[in-house]
PDB file of N, CA and C in Angstrom:
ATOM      1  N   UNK A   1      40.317  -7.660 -15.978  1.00  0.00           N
ATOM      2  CA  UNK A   1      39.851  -8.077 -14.661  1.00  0.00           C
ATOM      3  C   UNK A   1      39.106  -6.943 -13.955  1.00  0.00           C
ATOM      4  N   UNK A   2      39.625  -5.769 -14.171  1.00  0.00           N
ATOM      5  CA  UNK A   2      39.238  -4.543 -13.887  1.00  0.00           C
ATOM      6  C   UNK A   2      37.561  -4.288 -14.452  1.00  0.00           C
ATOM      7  N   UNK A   3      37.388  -4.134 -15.315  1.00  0.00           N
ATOM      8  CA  UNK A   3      36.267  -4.096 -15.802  1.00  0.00           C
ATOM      9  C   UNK A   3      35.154  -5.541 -15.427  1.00  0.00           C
ATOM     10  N   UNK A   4      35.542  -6.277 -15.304  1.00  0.00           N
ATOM     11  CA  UNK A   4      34.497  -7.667 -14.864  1.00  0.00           C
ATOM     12  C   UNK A   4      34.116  -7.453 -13.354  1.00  0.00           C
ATOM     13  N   UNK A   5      34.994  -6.994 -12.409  1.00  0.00           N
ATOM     14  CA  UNK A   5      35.122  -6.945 -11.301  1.00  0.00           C
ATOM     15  C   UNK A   5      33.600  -5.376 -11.325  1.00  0.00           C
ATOM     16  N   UNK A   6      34.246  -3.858 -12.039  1.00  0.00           N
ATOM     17  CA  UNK A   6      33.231  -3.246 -12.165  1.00  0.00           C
ATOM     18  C   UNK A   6      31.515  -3.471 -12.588  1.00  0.00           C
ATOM     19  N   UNK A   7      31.676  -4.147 -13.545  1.00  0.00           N
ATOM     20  CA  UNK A   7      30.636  -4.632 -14.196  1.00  0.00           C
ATOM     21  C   UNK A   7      29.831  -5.739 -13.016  1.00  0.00           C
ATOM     22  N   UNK A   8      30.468  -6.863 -12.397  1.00  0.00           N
ATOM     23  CA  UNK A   8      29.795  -7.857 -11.376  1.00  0.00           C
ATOM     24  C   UNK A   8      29.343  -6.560 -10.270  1.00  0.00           C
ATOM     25  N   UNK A   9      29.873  -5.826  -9.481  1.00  0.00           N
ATOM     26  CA  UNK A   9      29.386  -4.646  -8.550  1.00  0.00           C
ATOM     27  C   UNK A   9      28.443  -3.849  -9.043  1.00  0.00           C
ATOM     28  N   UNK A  10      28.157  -3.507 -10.390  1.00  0.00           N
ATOM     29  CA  UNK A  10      26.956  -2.646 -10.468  1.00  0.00           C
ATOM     30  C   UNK A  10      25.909  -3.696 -10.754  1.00  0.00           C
ATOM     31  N   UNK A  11      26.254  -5.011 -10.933  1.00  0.00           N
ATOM     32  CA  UNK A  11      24.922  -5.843 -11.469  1.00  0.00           C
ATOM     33  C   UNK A  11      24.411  -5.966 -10.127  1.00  0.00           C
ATOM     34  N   UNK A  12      24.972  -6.432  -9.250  1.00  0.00           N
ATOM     35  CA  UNK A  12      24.526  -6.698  -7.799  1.00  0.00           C
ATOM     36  C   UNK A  12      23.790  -5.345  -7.108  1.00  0.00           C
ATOM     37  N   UNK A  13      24.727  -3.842  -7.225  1.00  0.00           N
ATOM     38  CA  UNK A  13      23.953  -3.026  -6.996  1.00  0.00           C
ATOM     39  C   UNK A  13      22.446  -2.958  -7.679  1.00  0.00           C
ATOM     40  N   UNK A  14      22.239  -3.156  -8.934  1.00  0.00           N
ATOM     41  CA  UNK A  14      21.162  -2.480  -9.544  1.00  0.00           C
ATOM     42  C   UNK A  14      20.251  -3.759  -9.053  1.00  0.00           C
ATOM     43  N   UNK A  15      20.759  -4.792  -8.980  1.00  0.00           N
ATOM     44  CA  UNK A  15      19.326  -6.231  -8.397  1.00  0.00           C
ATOM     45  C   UNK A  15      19.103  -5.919  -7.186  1.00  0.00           C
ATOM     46  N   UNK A  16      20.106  -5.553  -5.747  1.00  0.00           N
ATOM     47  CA  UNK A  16      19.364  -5.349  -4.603  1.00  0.00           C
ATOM     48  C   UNK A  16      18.512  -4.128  -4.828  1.00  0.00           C
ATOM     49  N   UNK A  17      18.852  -3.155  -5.725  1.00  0.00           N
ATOM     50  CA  UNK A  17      17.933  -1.842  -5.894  1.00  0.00           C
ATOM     51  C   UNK A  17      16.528  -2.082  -6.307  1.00  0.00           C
ATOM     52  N   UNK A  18      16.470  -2.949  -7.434  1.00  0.00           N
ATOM     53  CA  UNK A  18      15.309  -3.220  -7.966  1.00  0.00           C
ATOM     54  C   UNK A  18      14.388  -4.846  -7.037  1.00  0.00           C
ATOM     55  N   UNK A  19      15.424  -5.266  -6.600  1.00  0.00           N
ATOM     56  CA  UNK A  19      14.287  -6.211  -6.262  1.00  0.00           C
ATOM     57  C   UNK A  19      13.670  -5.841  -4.757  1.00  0.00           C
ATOM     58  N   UNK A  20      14.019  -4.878  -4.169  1.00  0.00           N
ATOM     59  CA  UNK A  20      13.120  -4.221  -2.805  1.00  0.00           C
ATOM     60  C   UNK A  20      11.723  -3.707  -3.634  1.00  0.00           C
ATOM     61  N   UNK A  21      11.790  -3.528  -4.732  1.00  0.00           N
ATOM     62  CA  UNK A  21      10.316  -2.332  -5.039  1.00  0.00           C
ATOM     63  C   UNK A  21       9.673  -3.659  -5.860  1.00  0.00           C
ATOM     64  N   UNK A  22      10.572  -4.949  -6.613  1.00  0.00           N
ATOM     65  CA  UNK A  22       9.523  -5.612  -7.154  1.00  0.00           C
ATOM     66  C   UNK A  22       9.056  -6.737  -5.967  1.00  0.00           C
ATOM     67  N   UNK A  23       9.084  -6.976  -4.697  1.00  0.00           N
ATOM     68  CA  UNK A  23       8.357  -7.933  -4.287  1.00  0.00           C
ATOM     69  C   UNK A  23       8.041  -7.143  -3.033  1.00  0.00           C
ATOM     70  N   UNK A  24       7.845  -5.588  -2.863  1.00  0.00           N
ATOM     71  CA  UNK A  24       7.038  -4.979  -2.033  1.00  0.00           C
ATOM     72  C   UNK A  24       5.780  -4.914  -1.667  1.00  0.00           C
ATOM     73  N   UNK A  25       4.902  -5.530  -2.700  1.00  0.00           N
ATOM     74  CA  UNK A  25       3.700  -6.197  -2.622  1.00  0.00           C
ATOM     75  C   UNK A  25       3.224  -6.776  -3.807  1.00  0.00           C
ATOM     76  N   UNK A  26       2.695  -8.184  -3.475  1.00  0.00           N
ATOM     77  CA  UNK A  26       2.546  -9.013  -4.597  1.00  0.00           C
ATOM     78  C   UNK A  26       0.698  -9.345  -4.486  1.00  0.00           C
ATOM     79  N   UNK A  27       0.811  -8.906  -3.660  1.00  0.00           N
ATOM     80  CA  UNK A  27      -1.269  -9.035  -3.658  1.00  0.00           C
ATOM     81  C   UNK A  27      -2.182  -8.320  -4.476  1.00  0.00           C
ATOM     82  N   UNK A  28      -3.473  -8.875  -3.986  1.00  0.00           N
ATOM     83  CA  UNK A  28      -4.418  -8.182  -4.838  1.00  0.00           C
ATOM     84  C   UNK A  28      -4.735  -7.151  -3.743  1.00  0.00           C
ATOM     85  N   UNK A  29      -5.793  -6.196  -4.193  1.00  0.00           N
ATOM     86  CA  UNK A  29      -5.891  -5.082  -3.888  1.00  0.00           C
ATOM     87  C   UNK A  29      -7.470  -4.955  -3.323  1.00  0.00           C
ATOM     88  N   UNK A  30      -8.306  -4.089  -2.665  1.00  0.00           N
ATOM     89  CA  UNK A  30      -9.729  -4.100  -3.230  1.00  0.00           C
ATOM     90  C   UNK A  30     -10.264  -3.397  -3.945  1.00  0.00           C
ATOM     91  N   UNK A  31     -11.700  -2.924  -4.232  1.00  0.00           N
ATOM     92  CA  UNK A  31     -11.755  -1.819  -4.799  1.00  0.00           C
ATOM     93  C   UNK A  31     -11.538  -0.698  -4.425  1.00  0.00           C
ATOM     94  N   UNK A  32     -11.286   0.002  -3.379  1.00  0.00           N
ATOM     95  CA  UNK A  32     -10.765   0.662  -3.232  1.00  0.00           C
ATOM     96  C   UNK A  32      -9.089   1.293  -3.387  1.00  0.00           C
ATOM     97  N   UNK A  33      -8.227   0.273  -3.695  1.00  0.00           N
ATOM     98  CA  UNK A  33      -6.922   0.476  -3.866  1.00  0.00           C
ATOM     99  C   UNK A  33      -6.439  -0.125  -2.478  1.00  0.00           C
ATOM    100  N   UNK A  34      -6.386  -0.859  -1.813  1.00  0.00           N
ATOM    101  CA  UNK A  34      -5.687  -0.980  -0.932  1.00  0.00           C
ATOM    102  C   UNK A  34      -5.812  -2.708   0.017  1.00  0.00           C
ATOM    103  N   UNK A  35      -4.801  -3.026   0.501  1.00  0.00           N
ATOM    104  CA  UNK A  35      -4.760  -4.204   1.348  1.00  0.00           C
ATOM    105  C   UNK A  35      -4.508  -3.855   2.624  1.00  0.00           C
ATOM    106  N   UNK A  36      -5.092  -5.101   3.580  1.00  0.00           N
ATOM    107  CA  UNK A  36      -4.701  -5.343   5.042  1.00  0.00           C
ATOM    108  C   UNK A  36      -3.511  -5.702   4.941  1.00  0.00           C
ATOM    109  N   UNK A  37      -2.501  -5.162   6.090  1.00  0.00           N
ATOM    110  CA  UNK A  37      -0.928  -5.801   6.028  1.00  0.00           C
ATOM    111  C   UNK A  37      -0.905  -7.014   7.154  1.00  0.00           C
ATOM    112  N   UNK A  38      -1.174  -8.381   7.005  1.00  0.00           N
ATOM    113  CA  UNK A  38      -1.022  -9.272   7.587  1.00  0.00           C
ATOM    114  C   UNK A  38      -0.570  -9.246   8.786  1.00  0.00           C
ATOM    115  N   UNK A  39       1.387  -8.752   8.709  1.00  0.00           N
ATOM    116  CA  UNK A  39       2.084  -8.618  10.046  1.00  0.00           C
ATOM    117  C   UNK A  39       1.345  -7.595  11.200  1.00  0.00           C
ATOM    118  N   UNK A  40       1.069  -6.788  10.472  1.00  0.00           N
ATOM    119  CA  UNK A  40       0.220  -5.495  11.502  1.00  0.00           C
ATOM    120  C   UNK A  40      -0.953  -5.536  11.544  1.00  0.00           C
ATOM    121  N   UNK A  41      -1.586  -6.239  10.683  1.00  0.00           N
ATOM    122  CA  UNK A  41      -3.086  -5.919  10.799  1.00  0.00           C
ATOM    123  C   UNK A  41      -3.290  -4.591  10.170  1.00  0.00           C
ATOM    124  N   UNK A  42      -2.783  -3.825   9.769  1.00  0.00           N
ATOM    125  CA  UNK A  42      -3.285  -2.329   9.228  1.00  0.00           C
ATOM    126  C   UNK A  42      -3.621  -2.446   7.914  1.00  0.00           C
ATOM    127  N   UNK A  43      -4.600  -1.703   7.209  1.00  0.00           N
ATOM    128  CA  UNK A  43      -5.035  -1.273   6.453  1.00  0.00           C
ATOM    129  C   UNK A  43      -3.966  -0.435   5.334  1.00  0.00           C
ATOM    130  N   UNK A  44      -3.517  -0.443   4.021  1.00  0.00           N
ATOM    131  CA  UNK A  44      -2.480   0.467   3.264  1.00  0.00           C
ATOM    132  C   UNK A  44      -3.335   0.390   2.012  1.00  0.00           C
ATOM    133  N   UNK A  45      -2.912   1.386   1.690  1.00  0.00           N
ATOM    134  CA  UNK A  45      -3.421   2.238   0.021  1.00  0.00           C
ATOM    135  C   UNK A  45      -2.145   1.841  -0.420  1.00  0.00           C
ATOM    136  N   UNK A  46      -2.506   0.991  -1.607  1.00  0.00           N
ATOM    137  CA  UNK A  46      -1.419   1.120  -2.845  1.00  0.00           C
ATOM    138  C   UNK A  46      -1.586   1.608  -3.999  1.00  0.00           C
ATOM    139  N   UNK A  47      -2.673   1.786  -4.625  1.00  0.00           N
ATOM    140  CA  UNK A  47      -3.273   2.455  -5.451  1.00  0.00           C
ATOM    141  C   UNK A  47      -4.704   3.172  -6.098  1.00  0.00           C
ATOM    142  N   UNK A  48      -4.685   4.207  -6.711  1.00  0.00           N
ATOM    143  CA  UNK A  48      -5.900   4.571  -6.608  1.00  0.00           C
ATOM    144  C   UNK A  48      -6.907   4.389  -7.353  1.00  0.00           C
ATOM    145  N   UNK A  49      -8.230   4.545  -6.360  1.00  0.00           N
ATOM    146  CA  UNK A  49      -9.783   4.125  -7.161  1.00  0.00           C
ATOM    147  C   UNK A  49     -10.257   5.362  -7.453  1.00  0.00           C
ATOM    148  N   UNK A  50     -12.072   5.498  -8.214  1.00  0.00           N
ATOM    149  CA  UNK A  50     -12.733   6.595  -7.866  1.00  0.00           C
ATOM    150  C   UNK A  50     -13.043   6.573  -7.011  1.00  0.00           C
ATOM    151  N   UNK A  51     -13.646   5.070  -6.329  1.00  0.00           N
ATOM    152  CA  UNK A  51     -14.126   4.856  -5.123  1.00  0.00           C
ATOM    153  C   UNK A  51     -13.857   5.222  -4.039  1.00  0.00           C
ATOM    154  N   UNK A  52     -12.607   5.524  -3.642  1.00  0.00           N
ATOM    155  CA  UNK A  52     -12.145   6.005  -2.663  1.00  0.00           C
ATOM    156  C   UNK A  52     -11.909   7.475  -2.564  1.00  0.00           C
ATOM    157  N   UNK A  53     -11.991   7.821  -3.590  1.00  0.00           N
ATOM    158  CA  UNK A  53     -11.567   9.383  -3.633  1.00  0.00           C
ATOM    159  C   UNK A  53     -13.053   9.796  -3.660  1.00  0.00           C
ATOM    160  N   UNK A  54     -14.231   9.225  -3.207  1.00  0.00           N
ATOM    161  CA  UNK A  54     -15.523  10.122  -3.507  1.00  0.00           C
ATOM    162  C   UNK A  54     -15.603  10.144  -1.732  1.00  0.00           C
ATOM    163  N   UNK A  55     -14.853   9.510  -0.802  1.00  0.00           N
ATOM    164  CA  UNK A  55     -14.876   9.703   0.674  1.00  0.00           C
ATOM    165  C   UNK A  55     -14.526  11.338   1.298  1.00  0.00           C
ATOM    166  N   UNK A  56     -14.989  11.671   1.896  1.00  0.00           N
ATOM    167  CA  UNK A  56     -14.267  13.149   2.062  1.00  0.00           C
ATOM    168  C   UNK A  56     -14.334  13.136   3.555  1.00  0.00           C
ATOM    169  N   UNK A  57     -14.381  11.735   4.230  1.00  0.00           N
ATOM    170  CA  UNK A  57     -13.612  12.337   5.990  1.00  0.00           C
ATOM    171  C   UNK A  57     -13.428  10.788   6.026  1.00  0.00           C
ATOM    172  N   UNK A  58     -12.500  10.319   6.930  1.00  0.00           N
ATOM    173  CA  UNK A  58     -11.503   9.245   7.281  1.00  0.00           C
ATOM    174  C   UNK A  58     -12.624   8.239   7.660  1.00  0.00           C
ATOM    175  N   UNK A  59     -13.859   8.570   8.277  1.00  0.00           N
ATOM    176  CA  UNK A  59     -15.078   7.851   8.765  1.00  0.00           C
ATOM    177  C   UNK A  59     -15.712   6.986   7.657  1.00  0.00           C
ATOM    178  N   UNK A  60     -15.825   8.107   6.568  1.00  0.00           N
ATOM    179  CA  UNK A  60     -16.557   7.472   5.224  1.00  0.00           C
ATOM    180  C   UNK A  60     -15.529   6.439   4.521  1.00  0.00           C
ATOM    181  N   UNK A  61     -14.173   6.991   4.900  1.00  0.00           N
ATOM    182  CA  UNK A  61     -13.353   5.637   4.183  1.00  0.00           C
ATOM    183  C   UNK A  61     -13.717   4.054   4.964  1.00  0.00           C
ATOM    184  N   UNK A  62     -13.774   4.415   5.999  1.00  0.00           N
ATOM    185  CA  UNK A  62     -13.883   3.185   7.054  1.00  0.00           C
ATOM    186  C   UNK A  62     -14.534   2.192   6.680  1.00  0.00           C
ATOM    187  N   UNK A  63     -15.441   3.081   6.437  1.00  0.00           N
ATOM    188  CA  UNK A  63     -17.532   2.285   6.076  1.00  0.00           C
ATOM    189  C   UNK A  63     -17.175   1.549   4.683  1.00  0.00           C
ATOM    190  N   UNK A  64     -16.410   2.386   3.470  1.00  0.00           N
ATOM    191  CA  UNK A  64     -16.385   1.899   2.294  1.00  0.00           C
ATOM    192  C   UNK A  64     -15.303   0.600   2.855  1.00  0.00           C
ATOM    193  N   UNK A  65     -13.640   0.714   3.363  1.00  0.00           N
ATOM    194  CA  UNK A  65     -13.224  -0.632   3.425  1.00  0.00           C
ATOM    195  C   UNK A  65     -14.343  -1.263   3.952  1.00  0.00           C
ATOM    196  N   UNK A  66     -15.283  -1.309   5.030  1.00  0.00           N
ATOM    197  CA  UNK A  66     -15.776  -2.724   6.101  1.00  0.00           C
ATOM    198  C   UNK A  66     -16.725  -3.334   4.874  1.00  0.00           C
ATOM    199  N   UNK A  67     -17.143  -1.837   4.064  1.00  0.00           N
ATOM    200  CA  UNK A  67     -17.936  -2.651   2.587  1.00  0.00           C
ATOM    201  C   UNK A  67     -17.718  -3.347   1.853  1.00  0.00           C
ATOM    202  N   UNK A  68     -16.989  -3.049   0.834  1.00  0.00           N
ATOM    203  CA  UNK A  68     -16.004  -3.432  -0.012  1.00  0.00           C
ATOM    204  C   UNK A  68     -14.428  -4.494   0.163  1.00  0.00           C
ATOM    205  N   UNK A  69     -14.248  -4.869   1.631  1.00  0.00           N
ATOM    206  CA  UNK A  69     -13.178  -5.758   1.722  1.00  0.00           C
ATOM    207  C   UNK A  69     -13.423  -7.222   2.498  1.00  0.00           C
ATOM    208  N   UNK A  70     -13.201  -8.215   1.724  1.00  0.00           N
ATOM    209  CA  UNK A  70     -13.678  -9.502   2.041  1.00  0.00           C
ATOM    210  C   UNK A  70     -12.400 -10.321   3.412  1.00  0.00           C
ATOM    211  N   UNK A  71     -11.387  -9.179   3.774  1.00  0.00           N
ATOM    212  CA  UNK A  71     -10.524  -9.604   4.702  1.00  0.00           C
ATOM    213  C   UNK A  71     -11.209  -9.871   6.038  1.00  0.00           C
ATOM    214  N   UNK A  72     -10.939 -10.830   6.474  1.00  0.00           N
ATOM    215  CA  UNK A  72     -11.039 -11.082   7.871  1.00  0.00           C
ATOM    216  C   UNK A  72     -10.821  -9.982   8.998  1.00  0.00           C
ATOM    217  N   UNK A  73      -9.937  -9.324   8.752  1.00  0.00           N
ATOM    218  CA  UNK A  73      -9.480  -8.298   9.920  1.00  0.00           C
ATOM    219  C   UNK A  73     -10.462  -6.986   9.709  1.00  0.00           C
ATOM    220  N   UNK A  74     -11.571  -6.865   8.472  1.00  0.00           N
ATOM    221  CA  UNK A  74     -12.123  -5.704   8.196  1.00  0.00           C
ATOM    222  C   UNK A  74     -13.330  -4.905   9.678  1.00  0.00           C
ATOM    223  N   UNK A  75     -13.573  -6.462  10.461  1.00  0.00           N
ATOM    224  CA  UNK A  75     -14.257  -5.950  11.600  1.00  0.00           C
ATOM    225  C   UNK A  75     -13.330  -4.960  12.487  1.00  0.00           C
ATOM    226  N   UNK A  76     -12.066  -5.122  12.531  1.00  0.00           N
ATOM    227  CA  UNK A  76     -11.294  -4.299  13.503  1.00  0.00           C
ATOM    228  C   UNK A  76     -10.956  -2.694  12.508  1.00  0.00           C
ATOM    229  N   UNK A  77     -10.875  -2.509  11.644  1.00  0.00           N
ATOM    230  CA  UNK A  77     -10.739  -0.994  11.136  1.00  0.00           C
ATOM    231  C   UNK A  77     -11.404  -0.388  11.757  1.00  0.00           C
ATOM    232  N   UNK A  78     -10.506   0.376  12.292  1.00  0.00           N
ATOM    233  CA  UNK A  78     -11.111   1.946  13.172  1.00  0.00           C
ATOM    234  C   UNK A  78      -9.539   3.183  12.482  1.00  0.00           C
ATOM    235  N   UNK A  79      -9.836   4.314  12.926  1.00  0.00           N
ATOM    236  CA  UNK A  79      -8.896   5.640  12.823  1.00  0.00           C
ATOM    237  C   UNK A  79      -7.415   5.009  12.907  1.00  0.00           C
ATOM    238  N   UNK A  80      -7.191   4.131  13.736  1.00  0.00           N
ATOM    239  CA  UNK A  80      -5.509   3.979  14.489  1.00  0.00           C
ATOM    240  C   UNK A  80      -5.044   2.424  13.342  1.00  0.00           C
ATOM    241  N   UNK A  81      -5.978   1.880  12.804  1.00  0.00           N
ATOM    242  CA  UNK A  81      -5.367   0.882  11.667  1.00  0.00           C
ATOM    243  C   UNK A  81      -5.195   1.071  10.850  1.00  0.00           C
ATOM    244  N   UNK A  82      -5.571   2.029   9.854  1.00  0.00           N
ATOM    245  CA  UNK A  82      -5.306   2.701   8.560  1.00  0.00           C
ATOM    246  C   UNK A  82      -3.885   3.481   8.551  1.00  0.00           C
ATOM    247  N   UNK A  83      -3.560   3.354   7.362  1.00  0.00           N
ATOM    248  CA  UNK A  83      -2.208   3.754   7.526  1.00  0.00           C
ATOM    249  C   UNK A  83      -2.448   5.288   6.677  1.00  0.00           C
ATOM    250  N   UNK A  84      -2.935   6.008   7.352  1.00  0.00           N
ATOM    251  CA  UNK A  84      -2.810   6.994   6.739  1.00  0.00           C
ATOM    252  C   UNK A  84      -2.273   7.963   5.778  1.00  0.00           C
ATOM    253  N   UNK A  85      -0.589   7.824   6.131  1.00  0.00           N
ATOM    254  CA  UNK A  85       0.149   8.209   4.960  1.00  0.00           C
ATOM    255  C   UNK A  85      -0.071   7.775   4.047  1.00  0.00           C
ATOM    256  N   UNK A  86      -0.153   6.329   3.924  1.00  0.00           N
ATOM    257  CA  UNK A  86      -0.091   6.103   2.587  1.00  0.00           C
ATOM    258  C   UNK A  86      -1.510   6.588   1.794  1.00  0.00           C
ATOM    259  N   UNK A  87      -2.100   6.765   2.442  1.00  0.00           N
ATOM    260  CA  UNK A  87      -3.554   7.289   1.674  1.00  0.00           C
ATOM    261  C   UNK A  87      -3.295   8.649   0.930  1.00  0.00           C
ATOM    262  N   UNK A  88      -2.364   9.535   2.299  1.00  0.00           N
ATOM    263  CA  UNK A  88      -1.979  10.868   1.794  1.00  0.00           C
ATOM    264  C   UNK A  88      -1.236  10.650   0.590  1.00  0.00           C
ATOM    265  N   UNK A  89      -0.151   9.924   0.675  1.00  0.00           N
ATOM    266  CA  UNK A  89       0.725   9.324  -0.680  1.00  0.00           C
ATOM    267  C   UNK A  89       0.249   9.150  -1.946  1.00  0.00           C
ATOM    268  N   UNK A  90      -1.013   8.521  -1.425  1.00  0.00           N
ATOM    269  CA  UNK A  90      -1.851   7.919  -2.993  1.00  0.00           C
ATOM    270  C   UNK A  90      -2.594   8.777  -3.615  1.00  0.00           C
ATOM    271  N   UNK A  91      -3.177   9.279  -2.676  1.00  0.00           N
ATOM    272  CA  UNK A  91      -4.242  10.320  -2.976  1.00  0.00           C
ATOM    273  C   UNK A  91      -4.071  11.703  -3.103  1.00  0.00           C
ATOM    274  N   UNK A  92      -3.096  11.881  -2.801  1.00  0.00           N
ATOM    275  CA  UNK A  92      -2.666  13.505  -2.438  1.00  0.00           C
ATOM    276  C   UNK A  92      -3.185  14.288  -1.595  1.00  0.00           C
ATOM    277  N   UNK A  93      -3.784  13.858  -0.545  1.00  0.00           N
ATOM    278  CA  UNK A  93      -5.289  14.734   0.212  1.00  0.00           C
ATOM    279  C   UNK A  93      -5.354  14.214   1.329  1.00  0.00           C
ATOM    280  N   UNK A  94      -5.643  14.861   2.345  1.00  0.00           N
ATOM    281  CA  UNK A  94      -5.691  14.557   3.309  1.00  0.00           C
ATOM    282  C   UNK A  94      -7.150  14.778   4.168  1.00  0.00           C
ATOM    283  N   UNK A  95      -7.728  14.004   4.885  1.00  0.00           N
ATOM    284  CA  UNK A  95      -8.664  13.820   5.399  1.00  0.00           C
ATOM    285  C   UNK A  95      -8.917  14.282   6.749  1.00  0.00           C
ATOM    286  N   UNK A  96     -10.147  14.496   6.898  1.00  0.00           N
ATOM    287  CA  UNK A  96     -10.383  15.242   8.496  1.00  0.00           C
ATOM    288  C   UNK A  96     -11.134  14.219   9.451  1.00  0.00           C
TER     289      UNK A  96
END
């Protein structure tokens, strides 16, 4: 009983563990690596392009999303919708 009881507690641990990171985002992406977040409206990097890494100030990223992203919300990207960290996250680099 001992052991079933152990065994049911780590199965449950390891599914709430794993299923936060598998349905953390299920979308597509653009070319640049990244989606609008619906609830916020912000802009997030999930993964990386060349495309995005040939930007070298936060301005030039702007121009490439309003280019490259067929979202509705792409008219409102300015400095304060981008989620910056995560760019730092993705990219390793940080922008001026």
């Amino acid at each position: 009983m001992k052991k079933w009881l152990v065994s049911f507690v780590l199965a449950i641990i390891l599914f709430v563990n794993f299923s936060n990171h598998a349905y953390a985002y299920r979308g597509r992406t653009d070319r640049l690596g990244g989606h609008f977040v619906t609830s916020t409206h912000k802009y997030e990097f999930e993964h990386y392009t060349s495309l995005a890494k040939r930007a070298k100030t936060k301005r030039e990223i702007i121009n490439l999303i309003k280019s490259y992203n067929s979202n509705a919300y792409k008219h409102v990207v300015s400095l304060s919708t981008i989620d910056w960290n995560s760019y730092t996250v993705v990219y390793g680099k940080r922008l001026k």
